[in-house]
Protein backbone atom coordinates (compact mmCIF):
# COMPACT_ATOMS: atom_id res chain seq x y z
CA UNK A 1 -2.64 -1.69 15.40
CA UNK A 2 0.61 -3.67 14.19
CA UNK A 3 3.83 -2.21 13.39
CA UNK A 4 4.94 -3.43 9.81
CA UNK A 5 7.48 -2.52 7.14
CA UNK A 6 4.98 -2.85 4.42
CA UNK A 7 1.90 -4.67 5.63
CA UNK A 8 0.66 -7.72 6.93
CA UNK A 9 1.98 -9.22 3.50
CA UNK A 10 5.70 -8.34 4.54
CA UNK A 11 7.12 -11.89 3.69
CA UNK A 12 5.61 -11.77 0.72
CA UNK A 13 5.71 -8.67 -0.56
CA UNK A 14 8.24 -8.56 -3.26
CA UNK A 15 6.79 -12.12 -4.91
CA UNK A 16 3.12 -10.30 -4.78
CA UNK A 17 4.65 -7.50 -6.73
CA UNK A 18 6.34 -9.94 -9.34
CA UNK A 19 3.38 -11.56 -9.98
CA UNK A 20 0.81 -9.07 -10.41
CA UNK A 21 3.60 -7.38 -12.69
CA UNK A 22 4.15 -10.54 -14.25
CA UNK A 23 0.63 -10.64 -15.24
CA UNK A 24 -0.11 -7.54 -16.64
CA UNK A 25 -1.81 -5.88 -13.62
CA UNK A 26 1.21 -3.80 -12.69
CA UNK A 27 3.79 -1.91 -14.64
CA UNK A 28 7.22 -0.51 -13.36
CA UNK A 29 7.58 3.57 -13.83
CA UNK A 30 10.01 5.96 -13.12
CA UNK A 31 9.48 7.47 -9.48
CA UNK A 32 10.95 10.58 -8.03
CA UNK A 33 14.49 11.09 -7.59
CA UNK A 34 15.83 8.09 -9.63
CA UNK A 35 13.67 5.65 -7.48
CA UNK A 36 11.44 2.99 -9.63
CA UNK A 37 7.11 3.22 -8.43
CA UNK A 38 4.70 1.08 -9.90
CA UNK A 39 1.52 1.78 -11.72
CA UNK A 40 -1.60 0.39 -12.44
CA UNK A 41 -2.35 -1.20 -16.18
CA UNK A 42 -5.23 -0.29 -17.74
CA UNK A 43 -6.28 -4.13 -17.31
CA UNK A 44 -4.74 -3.30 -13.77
CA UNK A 45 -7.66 -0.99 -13.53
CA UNK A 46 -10.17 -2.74 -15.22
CA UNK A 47 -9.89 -5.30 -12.76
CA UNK A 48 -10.45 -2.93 -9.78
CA UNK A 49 -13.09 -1.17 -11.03
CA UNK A 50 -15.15 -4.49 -11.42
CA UNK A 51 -13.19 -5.92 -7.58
CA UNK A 52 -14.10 -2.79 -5.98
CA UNK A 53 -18.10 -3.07 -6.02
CA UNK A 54 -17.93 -6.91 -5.28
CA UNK A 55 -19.60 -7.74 -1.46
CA UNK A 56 -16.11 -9.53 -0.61
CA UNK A 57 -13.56 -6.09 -1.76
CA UNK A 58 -16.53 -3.41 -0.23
CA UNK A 59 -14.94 -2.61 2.79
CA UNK A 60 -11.59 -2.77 1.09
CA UNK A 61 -12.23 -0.31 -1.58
CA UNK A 62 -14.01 2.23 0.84
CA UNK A 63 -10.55 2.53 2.76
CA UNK A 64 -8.36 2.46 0.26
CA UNK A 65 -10.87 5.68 -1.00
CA UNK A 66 -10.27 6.93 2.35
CA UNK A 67 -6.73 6.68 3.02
CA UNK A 68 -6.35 8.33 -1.19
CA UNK A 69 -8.41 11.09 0.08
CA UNK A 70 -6.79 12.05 3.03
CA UNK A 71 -3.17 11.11 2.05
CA UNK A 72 -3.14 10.26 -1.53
CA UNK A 73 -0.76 12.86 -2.62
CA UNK A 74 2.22 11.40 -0.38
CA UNK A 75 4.74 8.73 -1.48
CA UNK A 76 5.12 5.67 0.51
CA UNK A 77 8.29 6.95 2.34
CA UNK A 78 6.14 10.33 3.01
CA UNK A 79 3.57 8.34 4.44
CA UNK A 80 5.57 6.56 6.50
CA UNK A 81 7.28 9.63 7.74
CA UNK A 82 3.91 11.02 8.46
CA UNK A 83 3.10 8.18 10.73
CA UNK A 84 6.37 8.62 12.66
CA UNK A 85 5.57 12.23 13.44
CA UNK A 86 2.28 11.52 14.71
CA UNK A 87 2.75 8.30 16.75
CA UNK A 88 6.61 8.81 17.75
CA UNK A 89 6.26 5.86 20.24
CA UNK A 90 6.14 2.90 17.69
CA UNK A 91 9.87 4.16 16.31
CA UNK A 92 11.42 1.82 18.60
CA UNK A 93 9.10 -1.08 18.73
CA UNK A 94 9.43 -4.12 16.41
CA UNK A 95 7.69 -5.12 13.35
CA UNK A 96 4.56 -7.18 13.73
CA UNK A 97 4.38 -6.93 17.48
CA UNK A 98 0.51 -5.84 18.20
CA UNK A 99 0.35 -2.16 19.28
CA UNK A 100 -2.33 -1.31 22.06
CA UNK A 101 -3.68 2.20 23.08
């Protein structure tokens, strides 16, 4: 495992979501407590629903089924909270640096 802030996309996170708001695959909502979350468009979803049974996206669309069922109902910051409580040892260790058992 690898410690990241967002994901292995980090550097490019924010122009990733520009884009795929820019072209209509993402729309800005209000979150909770004042914050700003994102939503899919319904040609947002379109798009998934034909990505997700494609050979290439399989195995990406299985765990992102997996990680909705188990922990779908948190926000990001829950998540992430979430992960702290059950591995407390990669608080203090720096983004992408590999983490071994």
């Amino acid at each position: 495992m690898i410690r990241y802030k967002y994901g292995p996309w980090d550097n490019r996170y924010y122009p990733v979501i520009g884009a795929l708001v820019g072209k209509g695959l993402l729309a800005y909502t209000r979150g909770g407590k004042g914050s700003v979350a994102l939503r899919p468009t319904a040609m947002g979803r379109k798009i998934v629903s034909e990505l997700q049974g494609a050979p290439a996206w399989m195995e990406t669309a299985e765990r992102c089924e997996a990680v909705a069922e188990h922990v779908g109902k948190l926000s990001g910051n829950g998540l992430k909270e979430l992960i702290y409580e059950k591995l407390p040892e990669i608080l203090d260790r720096p983004h992408r640096e590999l983490i071994r058992p």
